[in-house]
Structure formats: C-alpha cells, structure tokens
N, C-alpha and C. Protein backbone atom coordinates (compact mmCIF):
# COMPACT_ATOMS: atom_id res chain seq x y z
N UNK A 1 0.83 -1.18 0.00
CA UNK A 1 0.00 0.00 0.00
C UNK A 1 0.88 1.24 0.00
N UNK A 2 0.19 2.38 -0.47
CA UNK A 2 1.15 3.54 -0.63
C UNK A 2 0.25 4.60 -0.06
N UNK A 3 0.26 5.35 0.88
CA UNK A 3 -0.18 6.89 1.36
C UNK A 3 0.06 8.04 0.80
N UNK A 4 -0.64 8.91 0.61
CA UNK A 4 -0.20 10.19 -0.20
C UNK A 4 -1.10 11.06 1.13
N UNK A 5 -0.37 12.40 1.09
CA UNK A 5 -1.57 13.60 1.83
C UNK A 5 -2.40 14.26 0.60
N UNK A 6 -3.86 14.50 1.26
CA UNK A 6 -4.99 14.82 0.20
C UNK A 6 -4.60 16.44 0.75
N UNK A 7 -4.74 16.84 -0.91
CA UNK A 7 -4.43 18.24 -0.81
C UNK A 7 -5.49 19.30 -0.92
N UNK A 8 -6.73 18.73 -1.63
CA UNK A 8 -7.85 19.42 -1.86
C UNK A 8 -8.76 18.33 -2.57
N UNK A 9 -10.16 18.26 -2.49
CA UNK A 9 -11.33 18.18 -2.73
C UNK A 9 -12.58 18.42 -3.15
N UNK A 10 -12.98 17.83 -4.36
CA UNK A 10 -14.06 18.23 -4.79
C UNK A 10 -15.32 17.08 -5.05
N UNK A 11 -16.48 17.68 -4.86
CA UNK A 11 -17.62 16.60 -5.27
C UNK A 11 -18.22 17.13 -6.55
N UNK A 12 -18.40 15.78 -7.50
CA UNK A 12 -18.41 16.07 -8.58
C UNK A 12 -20.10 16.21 -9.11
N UNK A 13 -20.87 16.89 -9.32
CA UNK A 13 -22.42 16.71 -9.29
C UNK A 13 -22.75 17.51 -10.38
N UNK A 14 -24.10 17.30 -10.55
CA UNK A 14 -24.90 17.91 -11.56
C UNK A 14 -24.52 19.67 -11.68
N UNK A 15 -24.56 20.36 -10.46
CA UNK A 15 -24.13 21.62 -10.49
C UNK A 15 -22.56 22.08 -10.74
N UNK A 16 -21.88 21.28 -10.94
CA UNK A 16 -20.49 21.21 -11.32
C UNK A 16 -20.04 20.70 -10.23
N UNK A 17 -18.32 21.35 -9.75
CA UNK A 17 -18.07 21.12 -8.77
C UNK A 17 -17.99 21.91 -7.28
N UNK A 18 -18.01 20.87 -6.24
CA UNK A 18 -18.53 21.32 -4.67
C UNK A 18 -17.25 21.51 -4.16
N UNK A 19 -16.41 22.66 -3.69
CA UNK A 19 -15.00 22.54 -2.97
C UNK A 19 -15.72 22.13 -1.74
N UNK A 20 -15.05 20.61 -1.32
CA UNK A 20 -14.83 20.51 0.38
C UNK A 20 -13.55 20.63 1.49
N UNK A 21 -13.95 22.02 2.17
CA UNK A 21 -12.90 22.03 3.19
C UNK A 21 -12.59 21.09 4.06
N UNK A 22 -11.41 20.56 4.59
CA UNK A 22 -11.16 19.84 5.32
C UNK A 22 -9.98 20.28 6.37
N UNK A 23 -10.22 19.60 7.64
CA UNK A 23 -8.85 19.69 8.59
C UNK A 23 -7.79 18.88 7.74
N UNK A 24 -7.66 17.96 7.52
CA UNK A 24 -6.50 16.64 7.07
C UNK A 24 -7.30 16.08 5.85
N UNK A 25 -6.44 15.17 5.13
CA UNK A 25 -7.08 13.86 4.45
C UNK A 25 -5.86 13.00 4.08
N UNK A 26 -6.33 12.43 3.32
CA UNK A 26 -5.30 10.81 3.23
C UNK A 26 -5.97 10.14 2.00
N UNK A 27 -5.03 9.45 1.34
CA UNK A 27 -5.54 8.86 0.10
C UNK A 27 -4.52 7.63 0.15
N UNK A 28 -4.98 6.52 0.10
CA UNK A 28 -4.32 4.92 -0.13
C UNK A 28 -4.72 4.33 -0.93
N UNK A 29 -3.64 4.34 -1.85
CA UNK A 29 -3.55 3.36 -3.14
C UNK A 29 -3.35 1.72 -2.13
N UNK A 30 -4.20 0.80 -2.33
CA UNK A 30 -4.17 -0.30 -1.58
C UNK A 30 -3.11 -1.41 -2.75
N UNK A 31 -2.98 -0.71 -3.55
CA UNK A 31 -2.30 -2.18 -4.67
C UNK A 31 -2.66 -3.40 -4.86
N UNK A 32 -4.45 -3.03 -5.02
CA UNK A 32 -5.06 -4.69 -4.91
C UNK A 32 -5.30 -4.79 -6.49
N UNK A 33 -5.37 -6.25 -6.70
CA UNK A 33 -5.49 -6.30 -8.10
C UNK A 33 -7.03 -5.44 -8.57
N UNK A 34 -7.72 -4.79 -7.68
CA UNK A 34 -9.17 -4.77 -8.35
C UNK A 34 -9.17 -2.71 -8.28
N UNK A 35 -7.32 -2.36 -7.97
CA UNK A 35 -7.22 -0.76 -8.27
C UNK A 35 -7.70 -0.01 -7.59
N UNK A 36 -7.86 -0.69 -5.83
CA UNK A 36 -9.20 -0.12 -5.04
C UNK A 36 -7.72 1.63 -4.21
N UNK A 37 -9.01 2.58 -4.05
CA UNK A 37 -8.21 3.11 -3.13
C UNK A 37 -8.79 3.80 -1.90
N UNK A 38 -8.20 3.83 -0.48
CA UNK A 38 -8.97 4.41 0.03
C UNK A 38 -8.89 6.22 0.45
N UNK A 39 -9.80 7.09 0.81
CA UNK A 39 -9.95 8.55 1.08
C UNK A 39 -10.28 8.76 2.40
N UNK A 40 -9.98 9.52 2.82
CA UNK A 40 -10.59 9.56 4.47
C UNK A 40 -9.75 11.36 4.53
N UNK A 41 -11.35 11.60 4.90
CA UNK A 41 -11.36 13.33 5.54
C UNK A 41 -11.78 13.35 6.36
N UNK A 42 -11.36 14.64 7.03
CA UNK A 42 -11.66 15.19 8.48
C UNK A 42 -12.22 16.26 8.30
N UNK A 43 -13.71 16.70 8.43
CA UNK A 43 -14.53 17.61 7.41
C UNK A 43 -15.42 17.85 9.17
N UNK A 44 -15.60 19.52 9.18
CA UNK A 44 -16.80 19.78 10.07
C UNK A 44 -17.95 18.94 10.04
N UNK A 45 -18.74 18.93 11.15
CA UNK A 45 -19.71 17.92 10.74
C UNK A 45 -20.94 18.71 10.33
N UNK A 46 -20.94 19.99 9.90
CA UNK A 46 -22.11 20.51 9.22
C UNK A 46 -21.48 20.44 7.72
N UNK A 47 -20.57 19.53 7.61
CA UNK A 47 -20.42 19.04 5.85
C UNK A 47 -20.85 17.39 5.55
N UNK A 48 -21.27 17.09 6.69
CA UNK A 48 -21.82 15.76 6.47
C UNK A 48 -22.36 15.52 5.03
N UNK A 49 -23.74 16.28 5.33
CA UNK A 49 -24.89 15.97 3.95
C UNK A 49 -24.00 15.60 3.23
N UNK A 50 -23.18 16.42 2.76
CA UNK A 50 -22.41 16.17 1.40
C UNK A 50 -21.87 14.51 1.04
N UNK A 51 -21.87 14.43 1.96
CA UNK A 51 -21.67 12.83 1.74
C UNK A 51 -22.73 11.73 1.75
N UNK A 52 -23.73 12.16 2.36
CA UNK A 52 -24.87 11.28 2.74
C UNK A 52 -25.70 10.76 1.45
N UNK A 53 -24.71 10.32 0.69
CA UNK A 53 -25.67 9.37 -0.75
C UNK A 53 -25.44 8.21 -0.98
N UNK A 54 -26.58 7.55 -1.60
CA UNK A 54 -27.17 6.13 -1.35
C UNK A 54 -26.47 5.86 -2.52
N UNK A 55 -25.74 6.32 -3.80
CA UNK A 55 -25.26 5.92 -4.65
C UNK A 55 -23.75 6.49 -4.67
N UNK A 56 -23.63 6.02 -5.78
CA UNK A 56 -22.22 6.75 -6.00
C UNK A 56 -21.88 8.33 -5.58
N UNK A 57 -20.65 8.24 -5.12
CA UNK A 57 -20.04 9.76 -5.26
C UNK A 57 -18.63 9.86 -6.15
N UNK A 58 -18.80 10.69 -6.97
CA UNK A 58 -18.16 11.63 -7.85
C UNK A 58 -16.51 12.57 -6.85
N UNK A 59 -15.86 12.37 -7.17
CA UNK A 59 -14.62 13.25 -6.36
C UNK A 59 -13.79 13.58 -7.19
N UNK A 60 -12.78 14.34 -7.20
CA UNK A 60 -11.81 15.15 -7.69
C UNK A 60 -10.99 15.37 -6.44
N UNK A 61 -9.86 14.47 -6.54
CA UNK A 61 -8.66 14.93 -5.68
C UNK A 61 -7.59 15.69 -5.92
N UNK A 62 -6.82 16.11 -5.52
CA UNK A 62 -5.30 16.33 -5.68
C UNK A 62 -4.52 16.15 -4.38
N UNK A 63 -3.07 15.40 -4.94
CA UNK A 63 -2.71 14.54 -3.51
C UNK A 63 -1.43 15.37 -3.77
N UNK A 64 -0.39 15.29 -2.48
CA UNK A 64 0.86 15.28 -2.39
C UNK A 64 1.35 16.99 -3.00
N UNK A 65 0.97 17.57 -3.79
CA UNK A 65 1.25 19.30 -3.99
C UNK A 65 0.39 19.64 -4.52
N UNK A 66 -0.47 21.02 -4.29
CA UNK A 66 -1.11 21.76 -4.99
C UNK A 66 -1.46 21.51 -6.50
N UNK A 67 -0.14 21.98 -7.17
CA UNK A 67 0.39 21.93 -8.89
C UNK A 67 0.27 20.94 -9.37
N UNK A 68 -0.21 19.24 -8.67
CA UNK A 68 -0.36 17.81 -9.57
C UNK A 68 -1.78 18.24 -10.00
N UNK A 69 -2.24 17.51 -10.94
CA UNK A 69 -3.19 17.33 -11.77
C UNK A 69 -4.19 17.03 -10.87
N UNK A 70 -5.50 17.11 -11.01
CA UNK A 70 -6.30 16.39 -10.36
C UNK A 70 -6.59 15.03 -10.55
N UNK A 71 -7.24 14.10 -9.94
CA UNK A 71 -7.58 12.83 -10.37
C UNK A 71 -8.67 12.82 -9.62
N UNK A 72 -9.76 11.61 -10.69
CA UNK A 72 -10.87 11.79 -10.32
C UNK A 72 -11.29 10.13 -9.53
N UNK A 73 -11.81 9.62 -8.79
CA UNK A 73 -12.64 8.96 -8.15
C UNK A 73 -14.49 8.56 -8.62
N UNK A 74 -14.68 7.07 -8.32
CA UNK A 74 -15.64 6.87 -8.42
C UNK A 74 -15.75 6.16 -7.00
N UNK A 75 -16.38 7.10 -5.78
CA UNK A 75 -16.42 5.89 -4.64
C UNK A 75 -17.98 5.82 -3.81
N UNK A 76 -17.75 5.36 -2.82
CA UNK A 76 -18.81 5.30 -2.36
C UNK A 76 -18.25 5.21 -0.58
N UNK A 77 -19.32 5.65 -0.01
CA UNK A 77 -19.01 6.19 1.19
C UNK A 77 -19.09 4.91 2.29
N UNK A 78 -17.96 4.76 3.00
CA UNK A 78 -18.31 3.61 3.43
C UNK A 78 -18.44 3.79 5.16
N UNK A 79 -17.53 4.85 5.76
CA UNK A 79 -18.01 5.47 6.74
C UNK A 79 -18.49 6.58 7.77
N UNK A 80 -18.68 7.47 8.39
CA UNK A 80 -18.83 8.77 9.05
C UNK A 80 -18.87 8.74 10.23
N UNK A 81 -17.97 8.67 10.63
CA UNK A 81 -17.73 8.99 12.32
C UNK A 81 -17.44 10.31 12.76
N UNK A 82 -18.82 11.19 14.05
CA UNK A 82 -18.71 12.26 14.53
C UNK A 82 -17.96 12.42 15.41
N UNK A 83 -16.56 13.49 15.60
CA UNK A 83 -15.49 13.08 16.61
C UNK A 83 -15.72 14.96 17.22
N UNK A 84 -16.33 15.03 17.78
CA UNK A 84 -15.93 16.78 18.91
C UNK A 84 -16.43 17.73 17.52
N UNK A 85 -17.71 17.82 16.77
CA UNK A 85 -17.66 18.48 16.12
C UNK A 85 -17.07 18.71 14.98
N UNK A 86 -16.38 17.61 14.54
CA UNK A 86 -15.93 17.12 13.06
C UNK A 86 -16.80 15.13 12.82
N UNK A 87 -16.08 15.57 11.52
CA UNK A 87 -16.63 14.13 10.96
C UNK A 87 -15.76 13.68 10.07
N UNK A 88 -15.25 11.97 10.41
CA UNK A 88 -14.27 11.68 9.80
C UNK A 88 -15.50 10.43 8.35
N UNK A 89 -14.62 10.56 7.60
CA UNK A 89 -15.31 10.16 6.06
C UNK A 89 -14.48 9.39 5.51
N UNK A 90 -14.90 8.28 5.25
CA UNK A 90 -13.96 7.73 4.74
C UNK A 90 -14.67 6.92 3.61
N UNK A 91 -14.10 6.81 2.26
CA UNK A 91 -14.67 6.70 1.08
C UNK A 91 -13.65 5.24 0.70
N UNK A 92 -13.97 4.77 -0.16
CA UNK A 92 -13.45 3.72 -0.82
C UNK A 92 -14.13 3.90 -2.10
N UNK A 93 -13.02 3.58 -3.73
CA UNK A 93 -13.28 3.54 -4.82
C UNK A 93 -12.32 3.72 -5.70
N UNK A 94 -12.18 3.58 -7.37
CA UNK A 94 -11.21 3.23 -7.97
C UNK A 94 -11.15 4.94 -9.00
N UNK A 95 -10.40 4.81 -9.68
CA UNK A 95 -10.05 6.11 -10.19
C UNK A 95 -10.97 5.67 -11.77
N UNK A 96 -10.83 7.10 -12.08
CA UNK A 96 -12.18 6.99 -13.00
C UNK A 96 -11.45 7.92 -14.36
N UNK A 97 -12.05 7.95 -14.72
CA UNK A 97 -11.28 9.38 -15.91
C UNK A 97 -12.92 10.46 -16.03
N UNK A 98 -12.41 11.77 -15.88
CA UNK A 98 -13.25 12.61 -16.27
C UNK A 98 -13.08 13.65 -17.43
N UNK A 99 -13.63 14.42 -17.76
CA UNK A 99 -13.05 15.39 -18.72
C UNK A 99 -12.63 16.45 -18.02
N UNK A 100 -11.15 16.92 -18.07
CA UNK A 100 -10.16 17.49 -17.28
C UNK A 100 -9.89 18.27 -18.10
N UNK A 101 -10.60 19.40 -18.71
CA UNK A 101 -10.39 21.18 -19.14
C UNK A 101 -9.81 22.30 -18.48
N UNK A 102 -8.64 21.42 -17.47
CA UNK A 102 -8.50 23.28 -17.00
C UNK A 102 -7.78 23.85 -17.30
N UNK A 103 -6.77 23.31 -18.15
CA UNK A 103 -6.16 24.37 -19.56
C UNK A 103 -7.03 24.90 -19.86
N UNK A 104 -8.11 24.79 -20.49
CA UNK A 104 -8.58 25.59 -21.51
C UNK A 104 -9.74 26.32 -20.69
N UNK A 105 -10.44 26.01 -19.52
CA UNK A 105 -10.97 26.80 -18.78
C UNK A 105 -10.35 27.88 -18.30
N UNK A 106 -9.29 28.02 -17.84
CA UNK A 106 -8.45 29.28 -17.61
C UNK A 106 -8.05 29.88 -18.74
N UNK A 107 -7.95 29.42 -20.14
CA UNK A 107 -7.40 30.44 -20.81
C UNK A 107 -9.01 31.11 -21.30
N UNK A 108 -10.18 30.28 -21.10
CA UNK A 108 -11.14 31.41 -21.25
C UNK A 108 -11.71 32.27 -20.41
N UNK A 109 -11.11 31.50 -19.14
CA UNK A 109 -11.60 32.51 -18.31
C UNK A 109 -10.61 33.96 -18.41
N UNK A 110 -9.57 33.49 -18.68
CA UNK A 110 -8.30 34.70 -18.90
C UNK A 110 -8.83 35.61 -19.95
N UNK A 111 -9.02 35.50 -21.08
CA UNK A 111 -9.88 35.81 -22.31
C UNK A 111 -10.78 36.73 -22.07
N UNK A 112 -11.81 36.42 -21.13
CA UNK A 112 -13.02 36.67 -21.00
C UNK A 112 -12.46 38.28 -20.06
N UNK A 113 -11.54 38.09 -19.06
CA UNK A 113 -11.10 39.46 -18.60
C UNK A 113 -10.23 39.90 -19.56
N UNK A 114 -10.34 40.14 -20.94
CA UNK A 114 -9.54 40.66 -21.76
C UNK A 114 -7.55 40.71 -21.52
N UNK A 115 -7.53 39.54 -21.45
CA UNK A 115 -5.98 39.65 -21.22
C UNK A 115 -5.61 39.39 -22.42
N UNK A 116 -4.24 39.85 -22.89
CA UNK A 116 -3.99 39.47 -24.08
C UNK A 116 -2.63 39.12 -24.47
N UNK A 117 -1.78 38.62 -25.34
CA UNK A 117 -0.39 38.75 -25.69
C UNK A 117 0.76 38.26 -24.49
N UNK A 118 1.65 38.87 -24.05
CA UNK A 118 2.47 38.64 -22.89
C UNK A 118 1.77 38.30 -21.72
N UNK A 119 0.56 39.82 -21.37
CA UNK A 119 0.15 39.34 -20.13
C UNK A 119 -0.31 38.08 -19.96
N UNK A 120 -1.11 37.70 -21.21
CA UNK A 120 -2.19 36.49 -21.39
C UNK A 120 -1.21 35.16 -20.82
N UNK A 121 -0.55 35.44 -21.40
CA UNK A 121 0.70 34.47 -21.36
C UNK A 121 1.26 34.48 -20.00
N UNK A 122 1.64 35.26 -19.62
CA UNK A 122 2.22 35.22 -17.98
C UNK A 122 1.20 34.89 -16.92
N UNK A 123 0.11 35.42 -17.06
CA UNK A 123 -1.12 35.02 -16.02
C UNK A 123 -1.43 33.45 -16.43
N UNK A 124 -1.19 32.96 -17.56
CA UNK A 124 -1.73 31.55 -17.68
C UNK A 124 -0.52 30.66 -17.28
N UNK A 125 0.43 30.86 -17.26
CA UNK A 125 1.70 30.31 -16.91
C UNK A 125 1.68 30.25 -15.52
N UNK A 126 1.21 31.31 -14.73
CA UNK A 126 1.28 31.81 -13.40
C UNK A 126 -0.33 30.83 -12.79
N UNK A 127 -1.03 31.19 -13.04
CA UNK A 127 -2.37 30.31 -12.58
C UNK A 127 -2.25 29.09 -13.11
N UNK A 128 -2.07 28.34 -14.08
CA UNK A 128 -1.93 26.70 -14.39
C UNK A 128 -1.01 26.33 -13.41
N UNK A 129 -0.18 27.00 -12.48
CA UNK A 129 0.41 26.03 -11.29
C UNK A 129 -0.55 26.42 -10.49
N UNK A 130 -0.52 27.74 -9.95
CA UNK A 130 -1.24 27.93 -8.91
C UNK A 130 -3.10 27.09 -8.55
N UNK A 131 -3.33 27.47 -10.00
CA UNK A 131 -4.54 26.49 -10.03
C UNK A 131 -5.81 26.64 -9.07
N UNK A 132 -6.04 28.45 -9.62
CA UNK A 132 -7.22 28.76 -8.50
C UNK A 132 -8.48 27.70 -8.92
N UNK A 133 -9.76 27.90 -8.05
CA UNK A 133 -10.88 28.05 -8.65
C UNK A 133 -11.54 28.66 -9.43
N UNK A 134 -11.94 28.09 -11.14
CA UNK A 134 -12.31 29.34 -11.73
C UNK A 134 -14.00 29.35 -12.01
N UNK A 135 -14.34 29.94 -11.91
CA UNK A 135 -15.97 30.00 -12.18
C UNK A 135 -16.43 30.93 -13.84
N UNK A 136 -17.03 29.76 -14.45
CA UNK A 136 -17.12 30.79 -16.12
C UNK A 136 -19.05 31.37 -15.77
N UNK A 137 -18.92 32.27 -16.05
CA UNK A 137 -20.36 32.56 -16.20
C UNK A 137 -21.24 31.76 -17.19
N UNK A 138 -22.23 31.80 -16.90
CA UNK A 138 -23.56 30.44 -17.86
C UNK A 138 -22.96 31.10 -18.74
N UNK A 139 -23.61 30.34 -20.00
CA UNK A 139 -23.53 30.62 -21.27
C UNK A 139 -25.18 30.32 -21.66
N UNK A 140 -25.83 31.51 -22.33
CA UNK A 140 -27.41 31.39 -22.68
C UNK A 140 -27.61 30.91 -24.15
C-alpha cells in the first residue's frame, strides 16, 4: 500500500463542482489487483450531507502538492464517524477518468477578462500552477 496527503477536494455533481474544506485527508492506493483506493477526511460535521448518498459519489482529488493534476474517483461512502464536532469520512473507490479542461478553462476565463499577448501568457503560466478556482459565467 502507498499513502499520499490529500491536498484538496471536490464533489463532482450535476451543479459542477462542490469545494470541500477539510482539517486533514489521506488517500491509499491499496495495490489490490481490483485498483481499489482508500480517502478519508476530516470535514466539520455541518459538511456531512455532502456525503450522505445512497449511490455513488463523484470526487476530484489532488494529492501530495497543490500543482499535480487532479484525479478523479468513483467511490462510495463507506463510513462517518462524529469526533468533537468534526466528521471523519472515509470513502473507498477506484479512479475513473473525467473530462479534465483546465487548460482551456483558464485560458477562457483569462480571455473573458480581456488579457492578451504577454500578459495572457504570464497570467496563464502563473495560474496553471497555482490552479485557482475558476468560475465561467452560464452561457445562454
């Protein structure tokens, strides 16, 4: 088995994606032949709901630095223990592939605030590590 630290979190749903804050997390590649891995957060316990589904959950991790790629999860929740006002979560499930645009989401979101030429270029160079959250407005 191999441990990594979970660096950030997302739930993946119909409304896009959900950032979940956490105290800690943990991600274990178990090295079983069937690719299983496990997740376990330490999340306030007024973030419960977010977990409380009878089917699958959808995730988006990033382990070990900020700047790695995300990877996505197909798991399912296997436990929730309330400890002093947190809640520990712990998920089990195998990695999934999603459609992973955030090249090209940042360069429209960059776009869209009229950046252009050098700057365009330095702010996209500069945010593809940093790797904020970007939010595009609907499109009608």
């Amino acid at each position: 088995m191999k441990s990594f630290r979970l660096i950030s979190m997302q739930i993946i749903g119909e409304e896009g994606l959900k950032e979940i804050e956490f105290k800690e997390g943990l991600i274990i590649n178990k090295e079983d032949e069937s690719g299983t891995w496990l997740i376990e957060v330490f999340v306030e316990e007024r973030d419960i709901p977010h977990f409380s589904v009878q089917n699958d959950l959808f995730v988006q991790v990033v382990i070990t630095k900020k700047e790695n790629d995300p990877a996505a999860f197909k798991t399912k929740v296997c436990s929730i223990r309330k400890v002093n006002g947190y809640a520990s979560v712990l998920l089990e499930g195998h990695l999934t592939k999603i459609k992973n645009d955030y090249p090209a989401t940042l360069l429209e979101f960059l776009l869209e605030q009229g950046l252009t030429g050098e700057e365009l270029l330095t702010e996209f160079r500069e945010k593809i590590i940093a790797r904020p959250k970007i939010v595009l407005p609907k499109k009608v």
